[in-house]
Protein backbone atom coordinates (compact mmCIF):
# COMPACT_ATOMS: atom_id res chain seq x y z
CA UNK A 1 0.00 0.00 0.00
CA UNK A 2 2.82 2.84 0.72
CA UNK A 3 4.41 1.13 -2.50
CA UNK A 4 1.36 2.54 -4.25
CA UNK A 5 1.23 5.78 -2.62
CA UNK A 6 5.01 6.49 -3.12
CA UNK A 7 3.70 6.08 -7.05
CA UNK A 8 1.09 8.30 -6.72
CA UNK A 9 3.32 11.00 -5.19
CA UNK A 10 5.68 10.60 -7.62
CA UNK A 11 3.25 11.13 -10.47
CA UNK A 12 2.10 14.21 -8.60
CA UNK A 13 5.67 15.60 -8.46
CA UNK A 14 5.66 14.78 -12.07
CA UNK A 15 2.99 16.40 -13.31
CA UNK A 16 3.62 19.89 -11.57
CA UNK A 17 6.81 19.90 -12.68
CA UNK A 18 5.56 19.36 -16.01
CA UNK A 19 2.98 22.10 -15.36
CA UNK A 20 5.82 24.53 -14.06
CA UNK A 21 7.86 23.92 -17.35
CA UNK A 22 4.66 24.61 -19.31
CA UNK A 23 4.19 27.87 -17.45
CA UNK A 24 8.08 29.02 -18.25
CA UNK A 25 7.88 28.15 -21.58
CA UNK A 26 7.41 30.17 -24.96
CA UNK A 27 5.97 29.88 -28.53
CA UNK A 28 9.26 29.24 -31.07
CA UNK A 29 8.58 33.12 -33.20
CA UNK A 30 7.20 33.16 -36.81
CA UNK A 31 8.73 36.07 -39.21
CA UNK A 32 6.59 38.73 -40.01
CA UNK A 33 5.99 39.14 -43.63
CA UNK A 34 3.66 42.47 -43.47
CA UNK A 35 6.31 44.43 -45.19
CA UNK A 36 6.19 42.15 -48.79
CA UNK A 37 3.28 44.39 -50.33
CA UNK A 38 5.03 47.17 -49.99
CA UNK A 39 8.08 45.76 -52.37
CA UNK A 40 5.82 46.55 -55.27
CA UNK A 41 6.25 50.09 -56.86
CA UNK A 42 3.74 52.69 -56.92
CA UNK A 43 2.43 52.87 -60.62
CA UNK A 44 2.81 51.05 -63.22
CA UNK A 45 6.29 53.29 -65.56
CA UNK A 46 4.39 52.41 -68.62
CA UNK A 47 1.09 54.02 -67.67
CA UNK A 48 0.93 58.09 -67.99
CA UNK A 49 -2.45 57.92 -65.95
CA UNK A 50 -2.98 59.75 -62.62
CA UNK A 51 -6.36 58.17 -61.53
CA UNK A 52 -6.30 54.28 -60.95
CA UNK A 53 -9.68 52.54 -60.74
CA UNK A 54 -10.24 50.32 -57.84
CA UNK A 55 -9.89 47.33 -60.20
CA UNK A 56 -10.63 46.40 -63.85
CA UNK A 57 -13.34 43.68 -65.37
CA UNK A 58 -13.37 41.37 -68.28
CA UNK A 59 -17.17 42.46 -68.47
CA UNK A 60 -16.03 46.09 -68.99
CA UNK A 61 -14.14 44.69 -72.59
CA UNK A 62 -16.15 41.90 -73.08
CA UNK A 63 -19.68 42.74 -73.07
CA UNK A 64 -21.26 39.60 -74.46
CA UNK A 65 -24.07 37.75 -72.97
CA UNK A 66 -23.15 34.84 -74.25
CA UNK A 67 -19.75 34.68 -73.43
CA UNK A 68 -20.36 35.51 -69.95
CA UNK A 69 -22.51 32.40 -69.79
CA UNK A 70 -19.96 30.36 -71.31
CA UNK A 71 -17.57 31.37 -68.70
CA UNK A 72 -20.17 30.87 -65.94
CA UNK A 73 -20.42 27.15 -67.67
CA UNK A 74 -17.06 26.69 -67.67
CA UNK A 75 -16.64 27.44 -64.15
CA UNK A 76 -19.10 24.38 -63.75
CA UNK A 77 -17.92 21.73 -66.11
CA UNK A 78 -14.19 22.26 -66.79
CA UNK A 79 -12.16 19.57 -65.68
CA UNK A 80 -8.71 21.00 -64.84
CA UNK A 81 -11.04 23.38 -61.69
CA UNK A 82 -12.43 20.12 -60.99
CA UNK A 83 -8.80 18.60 -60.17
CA UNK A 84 -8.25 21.96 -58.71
CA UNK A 85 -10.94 21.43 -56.27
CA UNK A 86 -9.86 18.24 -55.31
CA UNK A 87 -6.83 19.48 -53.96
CA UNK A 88 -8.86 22.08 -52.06
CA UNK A 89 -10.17 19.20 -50.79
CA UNK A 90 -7.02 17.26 -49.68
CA UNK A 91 -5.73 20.38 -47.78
CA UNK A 92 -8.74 20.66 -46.27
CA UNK A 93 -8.60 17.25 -44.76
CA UNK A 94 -4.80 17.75 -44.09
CA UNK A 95 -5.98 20.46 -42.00
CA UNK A 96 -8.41 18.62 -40.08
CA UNK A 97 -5.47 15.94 -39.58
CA UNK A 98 -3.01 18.93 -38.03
CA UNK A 99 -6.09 20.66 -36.20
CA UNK A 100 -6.81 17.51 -34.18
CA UNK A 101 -3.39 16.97 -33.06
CA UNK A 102 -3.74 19.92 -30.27
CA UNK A 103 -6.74 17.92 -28.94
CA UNK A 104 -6.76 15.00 -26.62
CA UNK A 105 -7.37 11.60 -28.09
CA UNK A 106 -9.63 9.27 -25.99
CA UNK A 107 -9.68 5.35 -27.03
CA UNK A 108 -11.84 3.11 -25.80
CA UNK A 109 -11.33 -0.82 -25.60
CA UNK A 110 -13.04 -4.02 -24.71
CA UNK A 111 -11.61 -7.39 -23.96
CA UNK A 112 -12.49 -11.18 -22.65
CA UNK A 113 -9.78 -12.97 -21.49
CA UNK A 114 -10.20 -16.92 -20.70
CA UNK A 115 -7.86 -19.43 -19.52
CA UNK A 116 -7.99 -22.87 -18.06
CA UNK A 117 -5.49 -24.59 -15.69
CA UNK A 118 -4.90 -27.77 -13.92
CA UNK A 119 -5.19 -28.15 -10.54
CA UNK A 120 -2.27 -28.46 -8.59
CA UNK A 121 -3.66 -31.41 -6.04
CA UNK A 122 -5.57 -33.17 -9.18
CA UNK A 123 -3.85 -33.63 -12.55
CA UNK A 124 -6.91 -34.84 -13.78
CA UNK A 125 -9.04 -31.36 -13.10
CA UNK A 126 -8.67 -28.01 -14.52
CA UNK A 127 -9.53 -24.75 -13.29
CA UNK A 128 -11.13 -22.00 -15.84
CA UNK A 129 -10.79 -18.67 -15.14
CA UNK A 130 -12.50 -15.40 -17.15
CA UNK A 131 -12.14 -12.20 -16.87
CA UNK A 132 -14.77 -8.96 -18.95
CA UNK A 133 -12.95 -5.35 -19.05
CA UNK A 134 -14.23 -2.35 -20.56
CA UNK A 135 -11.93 0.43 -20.46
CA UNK A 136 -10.69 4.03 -21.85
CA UNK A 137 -7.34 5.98 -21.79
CA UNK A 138 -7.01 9.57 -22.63
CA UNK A 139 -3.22 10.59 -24.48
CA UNK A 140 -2.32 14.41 -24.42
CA UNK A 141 0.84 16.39 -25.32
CA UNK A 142 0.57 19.76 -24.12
CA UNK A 143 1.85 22.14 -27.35
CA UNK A 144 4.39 24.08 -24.70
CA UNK A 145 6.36 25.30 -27.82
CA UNK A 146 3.81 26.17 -29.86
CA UNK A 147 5.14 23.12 -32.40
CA UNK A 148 1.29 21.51 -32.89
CA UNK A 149 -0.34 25.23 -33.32
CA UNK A 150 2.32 25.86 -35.64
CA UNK A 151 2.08 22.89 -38.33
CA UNK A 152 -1.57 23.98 -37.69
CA UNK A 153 -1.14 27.10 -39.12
CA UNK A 154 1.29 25.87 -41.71
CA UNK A 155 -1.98 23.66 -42.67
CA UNK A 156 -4.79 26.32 -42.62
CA UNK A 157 -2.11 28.68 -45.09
CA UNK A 158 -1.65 25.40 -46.95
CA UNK A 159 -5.66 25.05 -47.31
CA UNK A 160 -6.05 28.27 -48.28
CA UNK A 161 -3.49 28.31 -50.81
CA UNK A 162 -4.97 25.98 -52.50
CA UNK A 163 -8.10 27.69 -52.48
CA UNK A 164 -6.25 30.58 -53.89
CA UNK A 165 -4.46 28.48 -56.60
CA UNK A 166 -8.05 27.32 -57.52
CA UNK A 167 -9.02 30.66 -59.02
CA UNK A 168 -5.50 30.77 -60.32
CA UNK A 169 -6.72 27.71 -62.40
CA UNK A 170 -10.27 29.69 -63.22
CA UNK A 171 -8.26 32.80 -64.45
CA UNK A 172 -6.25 31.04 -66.78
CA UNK A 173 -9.14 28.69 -68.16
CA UNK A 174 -11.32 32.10 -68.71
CA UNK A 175 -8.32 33.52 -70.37
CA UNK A 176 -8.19 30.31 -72.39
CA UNK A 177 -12.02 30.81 -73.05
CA UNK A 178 -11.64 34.42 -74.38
CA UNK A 179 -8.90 34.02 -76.42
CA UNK A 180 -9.98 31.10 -78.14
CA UNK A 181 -13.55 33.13 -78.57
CA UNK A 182 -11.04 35.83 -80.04
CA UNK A 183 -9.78 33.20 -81.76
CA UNK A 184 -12.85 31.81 -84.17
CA UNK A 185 -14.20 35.03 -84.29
CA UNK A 186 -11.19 36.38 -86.22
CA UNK A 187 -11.23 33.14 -88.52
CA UNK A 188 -15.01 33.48 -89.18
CA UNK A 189 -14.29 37.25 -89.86
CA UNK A 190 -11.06 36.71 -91.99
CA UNK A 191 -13.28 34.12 -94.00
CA UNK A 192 -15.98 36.59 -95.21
CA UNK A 193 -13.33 38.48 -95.98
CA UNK A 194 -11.64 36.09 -97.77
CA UNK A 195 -14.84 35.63 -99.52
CA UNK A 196 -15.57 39.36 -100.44
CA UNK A 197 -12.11 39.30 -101.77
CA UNK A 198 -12.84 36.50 -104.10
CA UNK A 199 -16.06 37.84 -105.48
CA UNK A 200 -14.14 40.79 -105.91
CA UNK A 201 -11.21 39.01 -107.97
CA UNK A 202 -13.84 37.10 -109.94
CA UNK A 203 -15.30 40.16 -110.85
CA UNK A 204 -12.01 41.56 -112.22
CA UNK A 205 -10.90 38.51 -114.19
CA UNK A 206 -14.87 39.00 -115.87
CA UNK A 207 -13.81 42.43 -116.81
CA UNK A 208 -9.95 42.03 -118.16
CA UNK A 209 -11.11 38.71 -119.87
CA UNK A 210 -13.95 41.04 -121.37
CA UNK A 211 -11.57 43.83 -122.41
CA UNK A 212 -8.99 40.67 -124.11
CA UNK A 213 -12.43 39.43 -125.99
CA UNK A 214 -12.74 42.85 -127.12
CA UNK A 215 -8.92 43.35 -128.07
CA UNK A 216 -8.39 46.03 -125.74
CA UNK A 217 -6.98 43.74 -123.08
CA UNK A 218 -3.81 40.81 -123.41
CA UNK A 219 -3.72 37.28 -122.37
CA UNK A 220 -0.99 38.29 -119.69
CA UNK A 221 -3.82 40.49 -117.73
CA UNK A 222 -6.18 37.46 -117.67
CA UNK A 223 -3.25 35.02 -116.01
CA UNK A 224 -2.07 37.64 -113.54
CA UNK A 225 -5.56 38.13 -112.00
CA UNK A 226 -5.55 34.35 -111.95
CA UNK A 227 -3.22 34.34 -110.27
CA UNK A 228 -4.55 36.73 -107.63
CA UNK A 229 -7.08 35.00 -107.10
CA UNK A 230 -5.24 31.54 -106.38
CA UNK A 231 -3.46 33.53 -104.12
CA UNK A 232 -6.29 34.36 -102.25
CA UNK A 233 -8.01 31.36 -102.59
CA UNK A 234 -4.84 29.20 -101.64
CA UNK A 235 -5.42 31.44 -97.61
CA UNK A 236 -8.67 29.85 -97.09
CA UNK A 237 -8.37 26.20 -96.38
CA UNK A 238 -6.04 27.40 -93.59
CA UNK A 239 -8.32 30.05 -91.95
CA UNK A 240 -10.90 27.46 -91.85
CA UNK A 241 -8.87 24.78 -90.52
CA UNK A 242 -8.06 27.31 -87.97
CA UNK A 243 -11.60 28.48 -87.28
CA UNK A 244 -12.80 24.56 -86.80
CA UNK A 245 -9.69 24.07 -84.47
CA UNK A 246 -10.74 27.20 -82.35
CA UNK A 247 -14.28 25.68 -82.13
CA UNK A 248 -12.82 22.23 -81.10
CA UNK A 249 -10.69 23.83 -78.27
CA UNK A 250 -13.56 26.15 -76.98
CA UNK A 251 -15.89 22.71 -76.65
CA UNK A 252 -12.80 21.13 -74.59
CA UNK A 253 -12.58 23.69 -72.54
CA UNK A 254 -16.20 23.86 -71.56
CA UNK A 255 -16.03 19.98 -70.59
CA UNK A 256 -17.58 18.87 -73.96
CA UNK A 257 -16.05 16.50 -77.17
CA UNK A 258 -15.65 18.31 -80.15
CA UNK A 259 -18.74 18.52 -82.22
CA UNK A 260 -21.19 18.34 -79.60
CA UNK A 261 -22.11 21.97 -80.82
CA UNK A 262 -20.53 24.03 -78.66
CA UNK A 263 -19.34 27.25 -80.05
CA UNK A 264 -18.56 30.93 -79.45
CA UNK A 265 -21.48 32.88 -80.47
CA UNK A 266 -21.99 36.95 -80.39
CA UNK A 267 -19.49 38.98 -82.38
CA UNK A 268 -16.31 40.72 -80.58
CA UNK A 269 -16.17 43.97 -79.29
CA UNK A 270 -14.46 47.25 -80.30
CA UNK A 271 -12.15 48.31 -77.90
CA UNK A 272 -11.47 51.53 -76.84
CA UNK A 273 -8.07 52.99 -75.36
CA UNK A 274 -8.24 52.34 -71.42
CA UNK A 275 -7.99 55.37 -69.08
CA UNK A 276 -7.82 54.12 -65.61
CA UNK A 277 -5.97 51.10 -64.48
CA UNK A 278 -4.82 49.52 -60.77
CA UNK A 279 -1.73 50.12 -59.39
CA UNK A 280 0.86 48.06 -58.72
CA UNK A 281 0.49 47.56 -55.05
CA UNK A 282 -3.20 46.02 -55.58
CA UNK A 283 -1.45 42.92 -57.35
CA UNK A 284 -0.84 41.24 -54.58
CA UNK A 285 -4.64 41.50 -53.64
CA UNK A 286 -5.71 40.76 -57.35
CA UNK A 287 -3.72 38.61 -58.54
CA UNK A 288 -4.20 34.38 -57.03
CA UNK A 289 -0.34 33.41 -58.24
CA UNK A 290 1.29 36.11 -55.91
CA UNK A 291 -1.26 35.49 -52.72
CA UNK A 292 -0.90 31.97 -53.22
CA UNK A 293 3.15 32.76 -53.15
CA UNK A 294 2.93 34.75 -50.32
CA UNK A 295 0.73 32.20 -48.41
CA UNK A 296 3.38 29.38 -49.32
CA UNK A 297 6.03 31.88 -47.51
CA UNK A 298 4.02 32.20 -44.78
CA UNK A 299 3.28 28.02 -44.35
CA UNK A 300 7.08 27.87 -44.59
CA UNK A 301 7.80 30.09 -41.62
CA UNK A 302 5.39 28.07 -39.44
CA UNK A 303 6.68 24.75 -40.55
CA UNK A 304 10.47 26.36 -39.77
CA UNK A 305 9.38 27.23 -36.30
CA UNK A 306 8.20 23.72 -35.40
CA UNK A 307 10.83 22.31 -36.96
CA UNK A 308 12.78 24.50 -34.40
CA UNK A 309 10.53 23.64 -31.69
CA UNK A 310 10.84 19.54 -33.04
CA UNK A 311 14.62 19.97 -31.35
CA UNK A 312 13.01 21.27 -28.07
CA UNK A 313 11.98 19.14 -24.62
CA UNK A 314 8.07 18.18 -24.82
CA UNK A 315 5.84 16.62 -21.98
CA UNK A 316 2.97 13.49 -22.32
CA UNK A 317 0.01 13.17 -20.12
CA UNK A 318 -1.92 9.74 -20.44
CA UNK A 319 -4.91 9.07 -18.08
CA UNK A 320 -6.36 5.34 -18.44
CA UNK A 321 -9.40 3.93 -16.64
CA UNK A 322 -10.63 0.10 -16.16
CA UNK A 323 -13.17 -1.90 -14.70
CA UNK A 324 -13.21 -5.81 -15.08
CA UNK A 325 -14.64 -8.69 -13.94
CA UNK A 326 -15.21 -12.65 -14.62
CA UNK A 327 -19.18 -12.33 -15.73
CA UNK A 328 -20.58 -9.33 -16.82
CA UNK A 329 -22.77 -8.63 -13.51
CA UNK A 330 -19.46 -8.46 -11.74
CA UNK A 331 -17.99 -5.83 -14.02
CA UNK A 332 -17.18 -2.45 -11.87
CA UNK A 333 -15.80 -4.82 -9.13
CA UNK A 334 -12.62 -4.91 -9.85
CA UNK A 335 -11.43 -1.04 -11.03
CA UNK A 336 -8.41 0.34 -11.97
CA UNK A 337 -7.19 3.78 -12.65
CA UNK A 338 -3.92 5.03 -14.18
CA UNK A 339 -2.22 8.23 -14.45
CA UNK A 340 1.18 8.59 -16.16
CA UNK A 341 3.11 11.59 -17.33
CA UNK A 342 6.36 11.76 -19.05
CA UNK A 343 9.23 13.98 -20.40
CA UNK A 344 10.40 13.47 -23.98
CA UNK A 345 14.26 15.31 -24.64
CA UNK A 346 16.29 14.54 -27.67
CA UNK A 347 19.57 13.93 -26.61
CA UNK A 348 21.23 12.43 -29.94
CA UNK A 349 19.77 12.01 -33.47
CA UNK A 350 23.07 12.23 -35.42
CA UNK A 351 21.79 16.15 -36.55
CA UNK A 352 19.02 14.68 -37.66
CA UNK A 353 16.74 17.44 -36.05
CA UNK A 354 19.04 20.24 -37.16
CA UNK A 355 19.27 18.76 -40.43
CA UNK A 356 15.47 19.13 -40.75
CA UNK A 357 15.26 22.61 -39.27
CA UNK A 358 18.20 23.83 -41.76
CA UNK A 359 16.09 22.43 -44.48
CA UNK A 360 13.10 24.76 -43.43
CA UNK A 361 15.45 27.30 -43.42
CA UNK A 362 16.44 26.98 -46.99
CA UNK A 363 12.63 26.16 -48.00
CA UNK A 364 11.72 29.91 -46.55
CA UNK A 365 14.69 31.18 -48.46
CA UNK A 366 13.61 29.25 -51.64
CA UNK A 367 9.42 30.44 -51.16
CA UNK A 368 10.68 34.33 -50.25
CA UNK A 369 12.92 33.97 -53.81
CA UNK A 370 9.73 32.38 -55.56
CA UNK A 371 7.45 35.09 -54.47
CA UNK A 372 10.37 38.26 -55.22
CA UNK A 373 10.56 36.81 -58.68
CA UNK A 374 6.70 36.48 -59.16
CA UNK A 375 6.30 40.15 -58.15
CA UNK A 376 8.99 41.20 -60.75
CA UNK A 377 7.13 39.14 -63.45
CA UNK A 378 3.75 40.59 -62.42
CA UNK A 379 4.78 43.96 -62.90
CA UNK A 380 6.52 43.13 -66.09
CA UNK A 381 3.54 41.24 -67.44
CA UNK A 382 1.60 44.52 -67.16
CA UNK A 383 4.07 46.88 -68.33
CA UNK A 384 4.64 44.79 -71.05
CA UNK A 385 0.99 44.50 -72.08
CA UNK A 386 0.67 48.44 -71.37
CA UNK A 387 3.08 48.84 -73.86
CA UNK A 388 2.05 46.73 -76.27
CA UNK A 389 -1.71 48.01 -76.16
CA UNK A 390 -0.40 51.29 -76.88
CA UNK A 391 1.53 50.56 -79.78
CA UNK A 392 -1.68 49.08 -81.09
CA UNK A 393 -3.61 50.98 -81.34
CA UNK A 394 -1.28 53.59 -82.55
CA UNK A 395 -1.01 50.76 -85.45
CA UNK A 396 -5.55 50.49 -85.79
CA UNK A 397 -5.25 54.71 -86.69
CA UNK A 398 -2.73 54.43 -88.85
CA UNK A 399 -3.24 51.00 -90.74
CA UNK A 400 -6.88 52.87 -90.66
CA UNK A 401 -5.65 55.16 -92.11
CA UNK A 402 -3.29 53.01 -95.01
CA UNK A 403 -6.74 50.98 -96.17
CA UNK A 404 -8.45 54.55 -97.23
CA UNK A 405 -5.57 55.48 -99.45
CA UNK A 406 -5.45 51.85 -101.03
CA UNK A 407 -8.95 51.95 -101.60
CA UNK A 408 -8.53 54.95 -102.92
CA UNK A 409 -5.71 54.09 -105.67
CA UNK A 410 -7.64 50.72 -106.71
CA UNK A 411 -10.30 52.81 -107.56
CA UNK A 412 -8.55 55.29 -109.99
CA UNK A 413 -6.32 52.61 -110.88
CA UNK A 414 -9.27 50.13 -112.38
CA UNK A 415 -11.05 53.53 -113.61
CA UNK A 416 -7.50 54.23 -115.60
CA UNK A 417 -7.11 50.43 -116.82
CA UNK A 418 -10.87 50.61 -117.96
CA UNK A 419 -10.29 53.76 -119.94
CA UNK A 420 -7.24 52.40 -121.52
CA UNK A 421 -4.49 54.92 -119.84
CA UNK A 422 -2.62 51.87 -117.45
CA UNK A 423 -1.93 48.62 -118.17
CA UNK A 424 -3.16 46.15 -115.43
CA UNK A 425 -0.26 45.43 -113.42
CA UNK A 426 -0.93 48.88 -111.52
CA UNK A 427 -4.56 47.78 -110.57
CA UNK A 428 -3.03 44.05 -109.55
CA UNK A 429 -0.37 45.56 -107.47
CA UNK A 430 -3.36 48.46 -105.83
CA UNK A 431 -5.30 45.00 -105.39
CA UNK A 432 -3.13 43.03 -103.83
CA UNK A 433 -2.26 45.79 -101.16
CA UNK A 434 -6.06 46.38 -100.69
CA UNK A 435 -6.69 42.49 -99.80
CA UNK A 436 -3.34 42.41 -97.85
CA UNK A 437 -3.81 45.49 -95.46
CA UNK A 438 -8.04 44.25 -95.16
CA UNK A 439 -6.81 40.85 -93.83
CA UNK A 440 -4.05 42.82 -91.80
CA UNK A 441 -6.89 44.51 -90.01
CA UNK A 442 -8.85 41.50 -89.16
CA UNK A 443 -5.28 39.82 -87.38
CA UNK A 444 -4.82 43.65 -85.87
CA UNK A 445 -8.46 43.72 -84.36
CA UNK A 446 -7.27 39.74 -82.76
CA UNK A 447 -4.05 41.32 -81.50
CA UNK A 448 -6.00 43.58 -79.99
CA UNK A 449 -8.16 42.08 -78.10
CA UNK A 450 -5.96 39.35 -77.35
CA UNK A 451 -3.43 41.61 -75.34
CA UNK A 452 -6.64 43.17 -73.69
CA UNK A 453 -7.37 39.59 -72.46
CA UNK A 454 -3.12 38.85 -71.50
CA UNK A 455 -3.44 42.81 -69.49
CA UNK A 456 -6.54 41.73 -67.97
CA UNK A 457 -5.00 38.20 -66.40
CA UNK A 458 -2.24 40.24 -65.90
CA UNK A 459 -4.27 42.16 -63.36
CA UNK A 460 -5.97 39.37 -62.31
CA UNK A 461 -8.94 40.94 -62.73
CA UNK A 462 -12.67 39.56 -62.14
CA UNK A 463 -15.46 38.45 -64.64
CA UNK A 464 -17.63 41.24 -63.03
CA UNK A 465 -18.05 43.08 -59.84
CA UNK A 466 -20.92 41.29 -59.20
CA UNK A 467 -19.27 38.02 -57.89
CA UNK A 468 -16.28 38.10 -56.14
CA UNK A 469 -14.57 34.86 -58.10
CA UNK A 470 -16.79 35.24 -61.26
């Protein structure tokens, strides 16, 4: 009995010294990373504008009911933001895993235990012998570094970078959608042109093979217009090839087979110049690649400080309870109750520990080089396609511009080859810059709108400011 009490002492002792260690200790430090937004400049050196606009939307250059449907469909049925929701998934779970670490775990077991002996005075008899338990235990580690709340964290910023890398994945398939809208619009449009400029050439070859019937023209007029025309005719089987191809992809991306009759419908827009755009500084709210960078960084830290506190003393409290007896209307007469506490200190690992911490170390250093990097390349992304929207439409006024002054000289060059004053040649040459600078336009209007679509991911701007991931 003092055998028993001496025990319980000593697991008294235990425990408040355990509870006085718990007291003293302190939560390993995570870095701060408030300062990383403020890396990013102030405005945008390619933009002269003094007024930025909270934040930009695809629906702003992109006014099409249709499309905006599509995109609201694709958000439903595409299948790489299905995978990416599956992941969202897994780190949710993971989370749950880390999360119910800092709680107490409680089993609970059952047993029946039988045995049979012989008798010592009588070889010939046995004696049986059963015993019923029912029983629980309670296991604990007190987080007295902070180690448990810390892969905890790690977890939740894990979670939600996943979340955030999900509407990574729904920017880039909308930016996918668009352009490929862009895309088969452009074919479709460079094919009626295409078309108009055949009718066109057909029309000429009627007249110069009229003028050679009435011996004001030459044989050589009749094969050069020809050959205009399998020129022009030679362009289409490769704009419609395109066009189909366009069609195909915009199915796929919608979740659908080719030629299941999905296809962009509406016409495109005509842009205007912008006047207002973010600054810099709201990337890191806009944009899912740099928040799910800077969340990575910040998962790092907390993983680095419990691999830190991993190196550090940590405490157990187990609590297990017991009643037994040989039928079960005797169970509860025999009890038992057990308290045990213990101290865990790595003494040697062979650096194992530090070997794990100094990879943290260099995992931080790698996630703080990833994120630097993806700031510069933000920034550049939208300088870039500042730049480049500039310069075209400085190119729409002036190629604008070049088409009225061929049209112009085709027209007084056919009127002088129909009066008899030119040969043809100047009228195929006016021609063939005509058709050139019209099918120029059609590829200028795509550029267009495609670096519209490359400035708005850029931005990582929303569908509309109606939803706040659509």
């Amino acid at each position: 009995m003092a055998k028993g009490s001496n025990c319980i002492r000593l697991n008294q002792i235990l425990l408040l010294g355990c509870l006085i260690l718990l007291s003293a200790c302190t939560v390993v430090p995570v870095e701060d990373r408030k300062d990383i937004p403020a890396k990013l400049p102030a405005q945008f050196f390619a933009s002269d504008m003094s007024e930025w606009e909270i934040s930009l939307t695809w629906e702003q250059s992109f006014p099409s009911a249709s499309l905006k449907s599509d995109v609201r469909a694709l958000l439903e049925a595409n299948f790489e933001l299905e995978a990416a929701r599956a992941r969202v998934e897994q780190a949710a779970a993971a989370y749950g895993i880390s999360k119910s670490a800092l709680m107490p775990s409680v089993d609970a077991n059952a047993g029946f235990e039988r045995s049979r002996e012989e008798a010592d005075d009588d070889p010939d008899s046995t004696e049986t012998d059963s015993t019923i338990s029912f029983g629980a235990a309670l296991y604990w580690e007190p987080d007295i570094w902070g180690r448990l709340r810390a892969r905890k964290e790690a977890a939740s910023l894990m979670l939600e970078e996943k979340q955030v890398l999900a509407d990574q994945v729904a920017l880039e398939m909308q930016f996918l959608l668009v352009e490929t809208w862009i895309t088969w619009h452009a074919s479709r449009r460079l094919e009626d042109v295409l078309t108009a400029q055949q009718t066109t050439n057909m029309q000429i070859l009627e007249l110069t093979e009229l003028r050679l019937a009435q011996g004001d023209g030459n044989s050589l007029d009749v094969l050069q217009q020809k050959g205009r025309m399998a020129s022009v005719d030679r362009e289409m089987p490769g704009v419609v090839s395109e066009k189909q191809s366009a069609a195909n992809a915009y199915a796929v991306l919608m979740g659908s087979f080719p030629g299941e009759g999905v296809r962009p419908a509406d016409d495109w827009p005509v842009l205007k110049p912008l006047t207002t755009v973010s600054s810099p500084r709201q990337l890191m709210a806009e944009r899912p690649d740099l928040r799910a960078a800077l969340l990575a960084l910040q998962a790092a830290d907390h993983e680095l400080a419990a691999a830190i506190a991993d190196r550090l003393p940590r405490i157990s409290i187990e609590l297990a309870y017991t009643e037994s007896g040989s039928r079960v209307s005797e169970i509860g007469g025999q009890t038992a109750l057990r308290f045990a506490s213990g101290l865990l200190a790595p003494v040697f690992d062979a650096g194992r520990l530090k070997s794990k911490a100094d990879q943290r170390k260099a995992e931080v250093r790698e996630s703080l080089a990833i994120l630097e990097q993806a700031m510069l390349t933000a920034v550049r992304e939208v300088e870039d396609a500042l730049i480049r929207e500039k310069a075209l439409f400085d190119q729409r006024i002036l190629l604008k511009k070049e088409i009225e002054i061929a049209e112009q000289t085709v027209g007084k060059a056919r009127l002088r080859y129909v009066n008899g004053q030119e040969t043809f040649l100047p009228v195929l040459a006016a021609l063939a810059k005509l058709q050139t600078l019209q099918q120029d336009e059609i590829t200028l209007k795509r550029d267009i709108l495609t670096n519209r679509c490359r400035l708005l991911r850029a931005l990582g701007a929303k569908w509309s400011r109606d939803r706040e991931t659509f």
